[in-house]
Each structure stands twice: as structure tokens, then as C-alpha cells.
PDB file of N, CA and C in Angstrom:
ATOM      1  N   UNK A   1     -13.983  -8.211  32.442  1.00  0.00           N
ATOM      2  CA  UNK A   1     -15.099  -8.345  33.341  1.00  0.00           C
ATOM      3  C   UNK A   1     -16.393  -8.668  32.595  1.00  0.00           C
ATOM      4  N   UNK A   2     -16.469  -8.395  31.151  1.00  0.00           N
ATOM      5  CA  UNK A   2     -17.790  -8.855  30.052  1.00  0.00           C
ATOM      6  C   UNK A   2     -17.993  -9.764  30.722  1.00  0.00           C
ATOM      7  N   UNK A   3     -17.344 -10.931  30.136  1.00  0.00           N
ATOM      8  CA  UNK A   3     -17.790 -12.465  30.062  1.00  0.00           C
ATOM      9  C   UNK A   3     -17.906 -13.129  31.752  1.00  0.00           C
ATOM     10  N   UNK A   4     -17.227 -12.699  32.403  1.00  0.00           N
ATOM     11  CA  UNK A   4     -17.887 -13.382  33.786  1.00  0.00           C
ATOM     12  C   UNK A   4     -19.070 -12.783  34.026  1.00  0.00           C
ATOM     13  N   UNK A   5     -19.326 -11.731  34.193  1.00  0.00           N
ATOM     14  CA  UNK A   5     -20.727 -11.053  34.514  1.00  0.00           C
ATOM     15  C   UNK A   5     -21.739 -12.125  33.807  1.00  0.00           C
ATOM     16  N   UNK A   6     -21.304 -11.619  32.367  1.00  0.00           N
ATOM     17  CA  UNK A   6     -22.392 -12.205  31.489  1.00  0.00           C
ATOM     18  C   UNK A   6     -22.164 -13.522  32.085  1.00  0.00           C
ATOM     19  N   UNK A   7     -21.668 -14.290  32.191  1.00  0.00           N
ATOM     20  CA  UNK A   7     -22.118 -15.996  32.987  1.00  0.00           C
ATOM     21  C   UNK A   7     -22.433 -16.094  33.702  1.00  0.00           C
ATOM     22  N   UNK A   8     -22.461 -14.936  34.587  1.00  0.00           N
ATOM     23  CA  UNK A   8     -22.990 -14.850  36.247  1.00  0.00           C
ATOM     24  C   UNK A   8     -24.531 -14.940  36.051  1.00  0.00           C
ATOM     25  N   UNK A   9     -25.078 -14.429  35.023  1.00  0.00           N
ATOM     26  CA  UNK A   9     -26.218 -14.017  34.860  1.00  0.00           C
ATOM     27  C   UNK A   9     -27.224 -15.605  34.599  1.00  0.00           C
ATOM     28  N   UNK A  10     -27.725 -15.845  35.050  1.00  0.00           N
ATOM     29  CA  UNK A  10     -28.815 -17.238  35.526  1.00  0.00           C
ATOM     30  C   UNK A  10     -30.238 -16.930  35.249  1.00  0.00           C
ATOM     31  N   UNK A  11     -30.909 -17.205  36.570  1.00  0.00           N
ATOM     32  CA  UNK A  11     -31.991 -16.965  36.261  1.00  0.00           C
ATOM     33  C   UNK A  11     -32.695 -16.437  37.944  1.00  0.00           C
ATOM     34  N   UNK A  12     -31.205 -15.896  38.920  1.00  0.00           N
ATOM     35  CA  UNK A  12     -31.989 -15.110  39.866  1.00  0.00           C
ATOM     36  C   UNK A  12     -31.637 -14.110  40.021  1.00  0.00           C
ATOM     37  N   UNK A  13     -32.834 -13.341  40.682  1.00  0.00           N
ATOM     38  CA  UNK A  13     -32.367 -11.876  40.935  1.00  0.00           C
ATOM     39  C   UNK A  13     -30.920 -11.577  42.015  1.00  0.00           C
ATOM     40  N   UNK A  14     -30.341 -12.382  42.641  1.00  0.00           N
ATOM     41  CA  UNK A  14     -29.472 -11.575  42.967  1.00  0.00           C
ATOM     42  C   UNK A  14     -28.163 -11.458  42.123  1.00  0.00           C
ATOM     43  N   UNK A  15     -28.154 -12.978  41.436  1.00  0.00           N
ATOM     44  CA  UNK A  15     -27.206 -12.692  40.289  1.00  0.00           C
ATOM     45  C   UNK A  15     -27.307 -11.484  39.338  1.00  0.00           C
ATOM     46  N   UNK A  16     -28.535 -11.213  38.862  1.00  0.00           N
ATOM     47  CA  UNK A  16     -28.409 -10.029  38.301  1.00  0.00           C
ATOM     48  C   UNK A  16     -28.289  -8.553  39.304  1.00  0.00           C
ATOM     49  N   UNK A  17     -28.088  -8.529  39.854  1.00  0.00           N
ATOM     50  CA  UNK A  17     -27.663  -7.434  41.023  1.00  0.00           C
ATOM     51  C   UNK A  17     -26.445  -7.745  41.156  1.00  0.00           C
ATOM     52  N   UNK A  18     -25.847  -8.821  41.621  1.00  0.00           N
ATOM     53  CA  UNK A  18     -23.879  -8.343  41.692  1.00  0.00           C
ATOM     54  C   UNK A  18     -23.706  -8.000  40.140  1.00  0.00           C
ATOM     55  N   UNK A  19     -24.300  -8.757  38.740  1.00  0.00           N
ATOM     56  CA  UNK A  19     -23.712  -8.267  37.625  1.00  0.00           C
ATOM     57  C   UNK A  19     -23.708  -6.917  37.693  1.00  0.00           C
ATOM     58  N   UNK A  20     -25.130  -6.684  37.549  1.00  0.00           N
ATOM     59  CA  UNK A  20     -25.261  -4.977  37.634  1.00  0.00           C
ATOM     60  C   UNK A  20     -24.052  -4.042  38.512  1.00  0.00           C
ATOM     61  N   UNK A  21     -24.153  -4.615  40.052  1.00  0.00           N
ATOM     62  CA  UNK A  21     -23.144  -3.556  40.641  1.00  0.00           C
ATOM     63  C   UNK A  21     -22.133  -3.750  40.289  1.00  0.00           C
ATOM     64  N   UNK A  22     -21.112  -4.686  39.877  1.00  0.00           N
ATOM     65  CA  UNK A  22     -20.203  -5.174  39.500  1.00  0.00           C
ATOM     66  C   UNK A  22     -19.527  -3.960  38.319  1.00  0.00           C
ATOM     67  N   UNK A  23     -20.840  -4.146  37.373  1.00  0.00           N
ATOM     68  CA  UNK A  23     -20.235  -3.386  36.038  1.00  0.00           C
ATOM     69  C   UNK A  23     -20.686  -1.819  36.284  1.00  0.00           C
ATOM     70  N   UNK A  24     -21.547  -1.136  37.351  1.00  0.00           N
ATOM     71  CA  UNK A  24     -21.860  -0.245  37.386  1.00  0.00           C
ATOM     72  C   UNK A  24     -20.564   0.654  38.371  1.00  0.00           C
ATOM     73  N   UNK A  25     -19.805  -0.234  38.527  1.00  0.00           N
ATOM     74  CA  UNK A  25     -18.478   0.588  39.435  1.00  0.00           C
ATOM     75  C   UNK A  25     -17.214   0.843  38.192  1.00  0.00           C
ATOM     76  N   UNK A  26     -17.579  -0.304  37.290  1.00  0.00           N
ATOM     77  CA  UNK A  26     -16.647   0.346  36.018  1.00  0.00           C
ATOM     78  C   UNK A  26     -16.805   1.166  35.225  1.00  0.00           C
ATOM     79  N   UNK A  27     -18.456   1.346  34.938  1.00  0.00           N
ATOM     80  CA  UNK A  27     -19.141   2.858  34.155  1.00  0.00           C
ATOM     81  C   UNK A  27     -18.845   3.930  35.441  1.00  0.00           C
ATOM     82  N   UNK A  28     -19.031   3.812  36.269  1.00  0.00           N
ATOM     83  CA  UNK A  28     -18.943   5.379  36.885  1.00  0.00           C
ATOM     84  C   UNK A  28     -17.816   5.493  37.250  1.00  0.00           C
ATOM     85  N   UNK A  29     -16.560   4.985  37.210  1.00  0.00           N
ATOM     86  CA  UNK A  29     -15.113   4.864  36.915  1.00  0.00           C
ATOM     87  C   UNK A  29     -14.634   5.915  35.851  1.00  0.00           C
ATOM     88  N   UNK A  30     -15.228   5.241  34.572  1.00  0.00           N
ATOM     89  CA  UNK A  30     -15.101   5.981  33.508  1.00  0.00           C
ATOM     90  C   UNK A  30     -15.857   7.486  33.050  1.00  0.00           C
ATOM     91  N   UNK A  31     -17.209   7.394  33.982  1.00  0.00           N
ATOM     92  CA  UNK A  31     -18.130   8.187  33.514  1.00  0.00           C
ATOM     93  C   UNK A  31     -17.499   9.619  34.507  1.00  0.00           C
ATOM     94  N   UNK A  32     -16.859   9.241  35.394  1.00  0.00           N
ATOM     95  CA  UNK A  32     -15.924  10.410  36.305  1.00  0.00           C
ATOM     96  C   UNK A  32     -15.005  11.357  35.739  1.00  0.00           C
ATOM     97  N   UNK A  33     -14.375  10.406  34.473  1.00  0.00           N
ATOM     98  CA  UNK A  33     -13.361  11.996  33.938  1.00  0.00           C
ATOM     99  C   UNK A  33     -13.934  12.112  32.130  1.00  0.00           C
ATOM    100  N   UNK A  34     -15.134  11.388  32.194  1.00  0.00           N
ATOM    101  CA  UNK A  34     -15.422  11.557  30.716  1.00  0.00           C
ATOM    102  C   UNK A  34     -15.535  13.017  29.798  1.00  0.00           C
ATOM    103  N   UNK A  35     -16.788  13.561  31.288  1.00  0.00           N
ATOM    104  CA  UNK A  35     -16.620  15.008  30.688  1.00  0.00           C
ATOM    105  C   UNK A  35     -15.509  16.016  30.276  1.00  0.00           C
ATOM    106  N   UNK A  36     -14.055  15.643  31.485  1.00  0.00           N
ATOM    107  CA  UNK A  36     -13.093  16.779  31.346  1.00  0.00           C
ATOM    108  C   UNK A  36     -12.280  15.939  29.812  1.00  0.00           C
ATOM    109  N   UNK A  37     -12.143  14.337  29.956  1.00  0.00           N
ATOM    110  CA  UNK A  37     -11.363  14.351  28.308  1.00  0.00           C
ATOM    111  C   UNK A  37     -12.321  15.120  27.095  1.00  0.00           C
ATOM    112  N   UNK A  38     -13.460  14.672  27.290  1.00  0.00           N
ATOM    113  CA  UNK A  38     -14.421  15.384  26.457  1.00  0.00           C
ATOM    114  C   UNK A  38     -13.533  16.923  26.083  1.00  0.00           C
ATOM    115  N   UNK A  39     -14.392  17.861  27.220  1.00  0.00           N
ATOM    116  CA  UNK A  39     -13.315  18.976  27.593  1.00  0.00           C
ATOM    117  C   UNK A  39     -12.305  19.382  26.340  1.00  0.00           C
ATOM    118  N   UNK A  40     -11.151  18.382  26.606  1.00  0.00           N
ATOM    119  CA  UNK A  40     -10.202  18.585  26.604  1.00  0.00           C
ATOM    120  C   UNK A  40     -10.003  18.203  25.014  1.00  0.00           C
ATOM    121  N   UNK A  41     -11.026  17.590  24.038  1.00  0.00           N
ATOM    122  CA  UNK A  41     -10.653  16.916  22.664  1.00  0.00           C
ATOM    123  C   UNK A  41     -10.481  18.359  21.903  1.00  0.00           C
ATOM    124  N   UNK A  42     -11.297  19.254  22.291  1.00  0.00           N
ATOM    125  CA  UNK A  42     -12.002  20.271  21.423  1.00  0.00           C
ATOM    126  C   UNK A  42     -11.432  21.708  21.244  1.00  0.00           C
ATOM    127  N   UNK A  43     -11.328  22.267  21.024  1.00  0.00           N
ATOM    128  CA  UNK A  43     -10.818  24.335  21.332  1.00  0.00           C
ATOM    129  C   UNK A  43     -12.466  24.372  21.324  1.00  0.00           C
ATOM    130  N   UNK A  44     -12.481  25.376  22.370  1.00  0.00           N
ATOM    131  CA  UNK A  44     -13.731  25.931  22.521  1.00  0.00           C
ATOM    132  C   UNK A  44     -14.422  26.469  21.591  1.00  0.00           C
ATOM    133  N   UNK A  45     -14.151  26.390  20.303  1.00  0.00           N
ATOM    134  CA  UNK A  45     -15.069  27.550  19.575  1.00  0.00           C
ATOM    135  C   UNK A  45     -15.583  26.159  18.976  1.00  0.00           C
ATOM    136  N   UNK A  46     -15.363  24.858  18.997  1.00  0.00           N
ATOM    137  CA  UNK A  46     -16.281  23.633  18.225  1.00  0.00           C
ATOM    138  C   UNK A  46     -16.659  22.810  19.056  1.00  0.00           C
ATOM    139  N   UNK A  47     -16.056  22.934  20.247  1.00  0.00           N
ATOM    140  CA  UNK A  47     -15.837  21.980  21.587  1.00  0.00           C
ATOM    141  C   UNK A  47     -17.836  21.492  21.634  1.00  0.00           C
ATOM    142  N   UNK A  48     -19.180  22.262  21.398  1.00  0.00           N
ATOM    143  CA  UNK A  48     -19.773  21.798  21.755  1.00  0.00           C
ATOM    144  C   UNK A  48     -20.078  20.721  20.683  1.00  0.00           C
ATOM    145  N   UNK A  49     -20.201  20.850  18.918  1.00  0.00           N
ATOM    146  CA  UNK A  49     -20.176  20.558  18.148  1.00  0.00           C
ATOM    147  C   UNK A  49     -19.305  19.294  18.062  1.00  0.00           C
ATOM    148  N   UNK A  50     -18.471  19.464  18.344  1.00  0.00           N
ATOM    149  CA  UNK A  50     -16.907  18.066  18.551  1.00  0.00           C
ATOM    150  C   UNK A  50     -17.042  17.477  19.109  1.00  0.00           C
ATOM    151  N   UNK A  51     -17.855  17.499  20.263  1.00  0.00           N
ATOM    152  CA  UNK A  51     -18.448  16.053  21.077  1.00  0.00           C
ATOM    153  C   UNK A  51     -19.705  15.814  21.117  1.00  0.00           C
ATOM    154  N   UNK A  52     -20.590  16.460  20.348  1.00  0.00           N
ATOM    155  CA  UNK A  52     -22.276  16.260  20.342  1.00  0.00           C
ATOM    156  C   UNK A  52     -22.747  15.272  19.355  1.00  0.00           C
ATOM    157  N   UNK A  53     -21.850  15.345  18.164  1.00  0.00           N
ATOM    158  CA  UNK A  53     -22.090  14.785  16.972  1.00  0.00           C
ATOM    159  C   UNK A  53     -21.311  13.495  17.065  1.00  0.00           C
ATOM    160  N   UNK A  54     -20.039  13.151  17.321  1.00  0.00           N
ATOM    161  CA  UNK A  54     -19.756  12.028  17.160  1.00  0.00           C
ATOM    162  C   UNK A  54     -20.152  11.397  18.411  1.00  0.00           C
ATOM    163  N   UNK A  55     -20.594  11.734  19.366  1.00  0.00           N
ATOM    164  CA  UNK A  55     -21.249  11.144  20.736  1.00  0.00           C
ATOM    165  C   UNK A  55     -22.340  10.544  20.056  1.00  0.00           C
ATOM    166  N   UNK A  56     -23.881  11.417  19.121  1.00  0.00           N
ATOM    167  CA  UNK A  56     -24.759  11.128  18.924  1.00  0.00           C
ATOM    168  C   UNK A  56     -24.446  10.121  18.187  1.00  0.00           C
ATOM    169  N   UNK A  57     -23.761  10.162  16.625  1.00  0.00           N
ATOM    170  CA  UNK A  57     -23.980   9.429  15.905  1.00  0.00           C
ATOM    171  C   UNK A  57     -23.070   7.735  16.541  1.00  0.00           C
ATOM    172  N   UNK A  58     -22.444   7.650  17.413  1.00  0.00           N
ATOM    173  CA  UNK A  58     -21.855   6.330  18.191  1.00  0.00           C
ATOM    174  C   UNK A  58     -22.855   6.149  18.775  1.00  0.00           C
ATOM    175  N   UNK A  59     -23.397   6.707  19.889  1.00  0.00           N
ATOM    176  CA  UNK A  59     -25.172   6.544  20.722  1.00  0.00           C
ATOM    177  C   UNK A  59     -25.929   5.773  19.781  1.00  0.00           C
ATOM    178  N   UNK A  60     -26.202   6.079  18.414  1.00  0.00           N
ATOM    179  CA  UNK A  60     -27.209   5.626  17.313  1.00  0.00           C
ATOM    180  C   UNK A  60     -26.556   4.499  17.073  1.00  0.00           C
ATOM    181  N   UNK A  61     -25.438   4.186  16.264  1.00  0.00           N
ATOM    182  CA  UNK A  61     -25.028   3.292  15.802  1.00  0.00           C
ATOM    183  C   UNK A  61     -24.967   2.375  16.306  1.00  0.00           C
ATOM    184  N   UNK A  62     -24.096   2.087  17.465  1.00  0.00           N
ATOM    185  CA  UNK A  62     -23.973   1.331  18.357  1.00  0.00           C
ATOM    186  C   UNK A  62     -24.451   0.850  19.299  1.00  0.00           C
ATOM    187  N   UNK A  63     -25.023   2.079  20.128  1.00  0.00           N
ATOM    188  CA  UNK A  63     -26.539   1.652  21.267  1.00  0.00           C
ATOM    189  C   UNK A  63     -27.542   1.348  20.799  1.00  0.00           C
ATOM    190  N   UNK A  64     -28.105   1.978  19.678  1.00  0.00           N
ATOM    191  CA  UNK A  64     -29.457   2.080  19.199  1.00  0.00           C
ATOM    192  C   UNK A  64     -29.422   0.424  18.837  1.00  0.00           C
ATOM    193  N   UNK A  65     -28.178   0.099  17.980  1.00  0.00           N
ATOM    194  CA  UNK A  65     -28.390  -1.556  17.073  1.00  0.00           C
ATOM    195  C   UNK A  65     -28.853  -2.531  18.354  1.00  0.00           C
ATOM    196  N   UNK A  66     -27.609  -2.509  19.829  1.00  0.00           N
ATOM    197  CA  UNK A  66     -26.688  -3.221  20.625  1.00  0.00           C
ATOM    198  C   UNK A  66     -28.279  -4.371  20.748  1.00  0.00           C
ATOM    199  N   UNK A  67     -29.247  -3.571  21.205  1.00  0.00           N
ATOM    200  CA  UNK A  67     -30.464  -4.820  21.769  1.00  0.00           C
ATOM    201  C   UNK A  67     -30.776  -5.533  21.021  1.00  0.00           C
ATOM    202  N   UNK A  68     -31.027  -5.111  19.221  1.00  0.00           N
ATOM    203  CA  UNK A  68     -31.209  -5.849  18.109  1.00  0.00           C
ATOM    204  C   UNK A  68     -30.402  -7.163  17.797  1.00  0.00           C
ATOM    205  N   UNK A  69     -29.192  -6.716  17.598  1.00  0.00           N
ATOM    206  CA  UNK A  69     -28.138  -7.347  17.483  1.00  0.00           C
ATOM    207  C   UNK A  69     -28.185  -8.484  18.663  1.00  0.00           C
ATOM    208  N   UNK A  70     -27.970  -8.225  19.483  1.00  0.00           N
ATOM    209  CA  UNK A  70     -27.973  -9.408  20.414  1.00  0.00           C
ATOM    210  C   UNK A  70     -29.448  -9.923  20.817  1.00  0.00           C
ATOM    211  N   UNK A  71     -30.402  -9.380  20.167  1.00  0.00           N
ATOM    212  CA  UNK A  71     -31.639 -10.843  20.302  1.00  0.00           C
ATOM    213  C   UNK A  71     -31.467 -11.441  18.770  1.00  0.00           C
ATOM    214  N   UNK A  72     -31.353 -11.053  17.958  1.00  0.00           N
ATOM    215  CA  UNK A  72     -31.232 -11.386  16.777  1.00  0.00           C
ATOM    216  C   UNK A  72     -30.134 -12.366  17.143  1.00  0.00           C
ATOM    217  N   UNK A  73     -28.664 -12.475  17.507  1.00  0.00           N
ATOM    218  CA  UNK A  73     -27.745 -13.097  17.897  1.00  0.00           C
ATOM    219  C   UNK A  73     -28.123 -14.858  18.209  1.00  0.00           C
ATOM    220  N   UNK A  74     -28.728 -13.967  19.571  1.00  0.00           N
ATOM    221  CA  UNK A  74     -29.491 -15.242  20.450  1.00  0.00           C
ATOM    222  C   UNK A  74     -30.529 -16.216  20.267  1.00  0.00           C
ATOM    223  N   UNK A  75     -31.495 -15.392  19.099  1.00  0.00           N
ATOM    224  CA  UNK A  75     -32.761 -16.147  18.146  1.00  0.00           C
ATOM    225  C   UNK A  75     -31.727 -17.090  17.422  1.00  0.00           C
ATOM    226  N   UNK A  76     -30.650 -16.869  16.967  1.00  0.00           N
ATOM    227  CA  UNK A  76     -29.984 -17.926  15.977  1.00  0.00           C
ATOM    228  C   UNK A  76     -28.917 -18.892  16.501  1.00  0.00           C
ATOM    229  N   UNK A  77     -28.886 -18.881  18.011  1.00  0.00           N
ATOM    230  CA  UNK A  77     -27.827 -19.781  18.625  1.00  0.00           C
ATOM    231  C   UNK A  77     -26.383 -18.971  18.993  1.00  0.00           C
ATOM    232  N   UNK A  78     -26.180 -18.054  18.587  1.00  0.00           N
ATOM    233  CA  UNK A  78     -24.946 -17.425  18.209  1.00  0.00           C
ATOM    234  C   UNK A  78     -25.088 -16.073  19.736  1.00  0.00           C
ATOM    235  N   UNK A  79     -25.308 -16.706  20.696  1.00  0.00           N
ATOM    236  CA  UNK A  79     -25.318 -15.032  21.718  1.00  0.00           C
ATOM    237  C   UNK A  79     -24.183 -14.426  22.395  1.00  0.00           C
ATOM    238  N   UNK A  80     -23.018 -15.819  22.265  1.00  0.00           N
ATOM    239  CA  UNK A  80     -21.574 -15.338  22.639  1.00  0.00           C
ATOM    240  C   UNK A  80     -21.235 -14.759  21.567  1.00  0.00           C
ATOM    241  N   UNK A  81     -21.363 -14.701  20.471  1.00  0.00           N
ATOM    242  CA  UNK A  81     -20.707 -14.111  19.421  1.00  0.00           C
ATOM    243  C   UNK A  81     -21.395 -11.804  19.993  1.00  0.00           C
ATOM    244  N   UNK A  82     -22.258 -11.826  20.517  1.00  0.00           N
ATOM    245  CA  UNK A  82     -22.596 -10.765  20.595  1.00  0.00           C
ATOM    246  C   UNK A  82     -21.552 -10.197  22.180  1.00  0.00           C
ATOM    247  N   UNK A  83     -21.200 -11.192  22.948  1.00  0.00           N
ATOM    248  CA  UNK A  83     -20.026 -10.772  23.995  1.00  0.00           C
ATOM    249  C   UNK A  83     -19.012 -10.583  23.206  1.00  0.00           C
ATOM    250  N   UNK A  84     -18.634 -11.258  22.430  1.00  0.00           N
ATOM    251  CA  UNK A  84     -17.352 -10.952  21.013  1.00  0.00           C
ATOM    252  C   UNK A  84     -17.366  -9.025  21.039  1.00  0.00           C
ATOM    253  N   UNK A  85     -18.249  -9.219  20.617  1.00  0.00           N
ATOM    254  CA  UNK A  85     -18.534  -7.691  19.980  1.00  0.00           C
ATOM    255  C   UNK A  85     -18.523  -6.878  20.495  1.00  0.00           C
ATOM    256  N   UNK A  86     -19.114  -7.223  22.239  1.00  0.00           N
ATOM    257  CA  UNK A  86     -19.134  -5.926  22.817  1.00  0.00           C
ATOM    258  C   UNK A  86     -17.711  -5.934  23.026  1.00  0.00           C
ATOM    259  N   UNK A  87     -16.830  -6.786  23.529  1.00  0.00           N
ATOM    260  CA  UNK A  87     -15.142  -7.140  23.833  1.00  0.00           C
ATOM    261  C   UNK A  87     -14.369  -5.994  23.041  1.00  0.00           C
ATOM    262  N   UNK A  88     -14.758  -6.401  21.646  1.00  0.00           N
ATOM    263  CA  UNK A  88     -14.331  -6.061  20.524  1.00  0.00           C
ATOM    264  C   UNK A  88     -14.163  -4.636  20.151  1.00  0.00           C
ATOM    265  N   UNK A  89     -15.513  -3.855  20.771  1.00  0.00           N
ATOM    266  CA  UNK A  89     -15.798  -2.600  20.726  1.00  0.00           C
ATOM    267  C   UNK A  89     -15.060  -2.070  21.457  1.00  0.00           C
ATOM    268  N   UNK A  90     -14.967  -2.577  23.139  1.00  0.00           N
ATOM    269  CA  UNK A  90     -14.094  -2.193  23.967  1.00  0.00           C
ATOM    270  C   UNK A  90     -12.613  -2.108  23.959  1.00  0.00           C
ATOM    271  N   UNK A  91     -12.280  -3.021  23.203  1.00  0.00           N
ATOM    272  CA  UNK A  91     -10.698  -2.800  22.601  1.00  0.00           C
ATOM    273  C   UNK A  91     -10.730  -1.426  21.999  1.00  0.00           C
ATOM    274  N   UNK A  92     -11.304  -1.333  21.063  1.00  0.00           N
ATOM    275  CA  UNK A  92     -11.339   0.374  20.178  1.00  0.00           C
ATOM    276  C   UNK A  92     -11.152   1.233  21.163  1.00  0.00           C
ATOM    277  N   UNK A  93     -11.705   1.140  22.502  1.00  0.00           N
ATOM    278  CA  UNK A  93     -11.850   2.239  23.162  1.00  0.00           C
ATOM    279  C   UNK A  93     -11.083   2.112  23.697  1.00  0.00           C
ATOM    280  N   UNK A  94     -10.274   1.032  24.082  1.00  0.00           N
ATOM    281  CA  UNK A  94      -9.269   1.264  25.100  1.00  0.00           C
ATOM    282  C   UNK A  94      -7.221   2.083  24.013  1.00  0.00           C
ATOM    283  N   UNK A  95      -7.909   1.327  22.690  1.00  0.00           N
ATOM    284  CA  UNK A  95      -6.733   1.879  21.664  1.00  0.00           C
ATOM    285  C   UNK A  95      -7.079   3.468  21.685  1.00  0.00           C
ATOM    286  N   UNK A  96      -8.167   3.697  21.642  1.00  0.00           N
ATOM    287  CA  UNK A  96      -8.425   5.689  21.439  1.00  0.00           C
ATOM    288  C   UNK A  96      -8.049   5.989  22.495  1.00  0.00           C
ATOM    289  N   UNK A  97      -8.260   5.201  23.637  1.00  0.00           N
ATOM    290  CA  UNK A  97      -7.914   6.348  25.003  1.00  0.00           C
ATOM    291  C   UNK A  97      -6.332   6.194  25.281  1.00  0.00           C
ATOM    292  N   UNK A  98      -5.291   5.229  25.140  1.00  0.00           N
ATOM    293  CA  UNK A  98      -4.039   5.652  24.626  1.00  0.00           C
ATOM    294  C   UNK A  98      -3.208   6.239  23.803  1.00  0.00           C
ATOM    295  N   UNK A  99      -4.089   6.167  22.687  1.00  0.00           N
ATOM    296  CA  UNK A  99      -3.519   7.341  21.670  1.00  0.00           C
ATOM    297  C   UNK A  99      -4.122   8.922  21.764  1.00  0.00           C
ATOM    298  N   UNK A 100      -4.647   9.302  22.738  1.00  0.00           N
ATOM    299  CA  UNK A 100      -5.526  10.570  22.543  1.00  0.00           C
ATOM    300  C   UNK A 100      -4.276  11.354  22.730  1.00  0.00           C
ATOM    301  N   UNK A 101      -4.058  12.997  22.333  1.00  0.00           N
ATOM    302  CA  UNK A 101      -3.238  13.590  23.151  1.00  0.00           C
ATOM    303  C   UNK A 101      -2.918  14.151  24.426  1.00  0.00           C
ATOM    304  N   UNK A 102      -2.356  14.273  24.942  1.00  0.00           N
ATOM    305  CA  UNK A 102      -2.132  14.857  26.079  1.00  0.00           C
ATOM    306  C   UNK A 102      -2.322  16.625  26.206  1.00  0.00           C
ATOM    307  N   UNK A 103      -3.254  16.807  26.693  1.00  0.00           N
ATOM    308  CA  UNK A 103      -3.085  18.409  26.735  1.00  0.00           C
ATOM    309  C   UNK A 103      -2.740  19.302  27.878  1.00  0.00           C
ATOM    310  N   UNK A 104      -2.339  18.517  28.768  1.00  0.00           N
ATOM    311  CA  UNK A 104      -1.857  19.735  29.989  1.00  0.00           C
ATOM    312  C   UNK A 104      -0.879  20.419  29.632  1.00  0.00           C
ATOM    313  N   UNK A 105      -1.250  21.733  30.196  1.00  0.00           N
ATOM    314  CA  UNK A 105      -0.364  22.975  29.723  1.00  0.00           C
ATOM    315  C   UNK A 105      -0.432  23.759  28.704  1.00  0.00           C
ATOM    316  N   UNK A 106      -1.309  23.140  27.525  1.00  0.00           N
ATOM    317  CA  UNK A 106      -1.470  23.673  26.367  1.00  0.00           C
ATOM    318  C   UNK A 106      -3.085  24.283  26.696  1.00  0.00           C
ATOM    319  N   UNK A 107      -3.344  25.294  26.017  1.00  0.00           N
ATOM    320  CA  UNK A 107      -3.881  26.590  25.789  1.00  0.00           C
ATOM    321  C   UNK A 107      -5.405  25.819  24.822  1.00  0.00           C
ATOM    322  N   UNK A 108      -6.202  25.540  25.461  1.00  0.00           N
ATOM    323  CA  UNK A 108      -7.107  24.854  24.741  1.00  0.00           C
ATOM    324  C   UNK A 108      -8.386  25.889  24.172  1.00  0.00           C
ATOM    325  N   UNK A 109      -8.128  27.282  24.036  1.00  0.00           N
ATOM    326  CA  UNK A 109      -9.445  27.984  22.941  1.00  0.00           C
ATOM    327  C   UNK A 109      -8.603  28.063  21.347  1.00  0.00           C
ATOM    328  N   UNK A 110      -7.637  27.083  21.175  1.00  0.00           N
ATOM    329  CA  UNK A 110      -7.306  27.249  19.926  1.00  0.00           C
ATOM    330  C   UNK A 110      -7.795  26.186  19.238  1.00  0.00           C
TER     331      UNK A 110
END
């Protein structure tokens, strides 16, 4: 769904409104069971620690660069190469969220 959005995007406002709603039904998709996998990575005695820190430091790395990166991208001709990336990123996430474990049933303050 990246790359059509991103082409959808022109130069009127309603195009940028279906992009927006478009991709805002796939974040709150995800943003619905984020907290309980969250939840579920940790035993409670690090659980807040185990998702604060690698949340923050991905937030920094990755959000903090994302606007840089893609005007910098776009100043040099190169702004699909920054849809690459976000693609790219999104693969990672879709490989972590199949390999995570499964924890139902198991006893999670250990």
C-alpha cells in the first residue's frame, strides 16, 4: 500500500486525505494489538524496561532520521529510493512479527 498512496499524492487536498485515511486504517490495525504483543515480549519484572528502550531507541533512529532522509533523498533526485526504505523497513517488521514467540498459556512473570 506504500507506493500507491505515495503516487496518489499530487498536489490536492483530497488526494492527500484518501492517502492519509487509507494508511491510517493500517496503523490503527496494527496499533490495536501492539500493546498486548508488547505485553507479551517481556516477564514482568523488565517488561517496562524491555519495551521502553528498544521502542525509544527505534523512535530515534528511525523516526527521528525518516524526514531528513527523505528531503535529503528528494534534494538529490533520488525520492523513490526513500519509498525503498520505508518498504524495506517494513519487511523487518513483518519477518519479527512471524518469528516472535507464541505465548499463550505460558506463565509470563518469569
Amino acid at each position: 500500500m506504500h507506493f500507491p498512496m505515495t503516487w496518489l499524492l499530487k498536489d490536492s487536498a483530497w488526494q492527500l486525505a484518501v492517502a492519509m485515511s487509507v494508511m491510517l486504517i493500517f496503523i490503527a490495525a496494527s496499533a490495536a494489538i501492539v500493546p498486548a504483543v508488547y505485553a507479551e515480549l517481556f516477564p514482568t519484572s523488565i517488561r517496562t524496561i524491555g519495551v521502553g528502550v528498544p521502542y525509544s531507541i527505534c523512535v530515534a533512529v528511525f523516526g527521528g532520521t525518516a524526514p531528513y532522509l527523505q528531503t535529503w533523498l528528494g534534494t538529490i533526485g533520488l525520492a523513490n529510493v526513500f519509498n525503498v526504505y520505508a518498504v524495506v523497513l517494513l519487511l523487518v517488521s513483518v519477518v519479527f512479527v512471524f518469528t516472535i514467540p507464541e505465548t499463550k498459556g505460558k506463565d509470563l512473570t518469569h
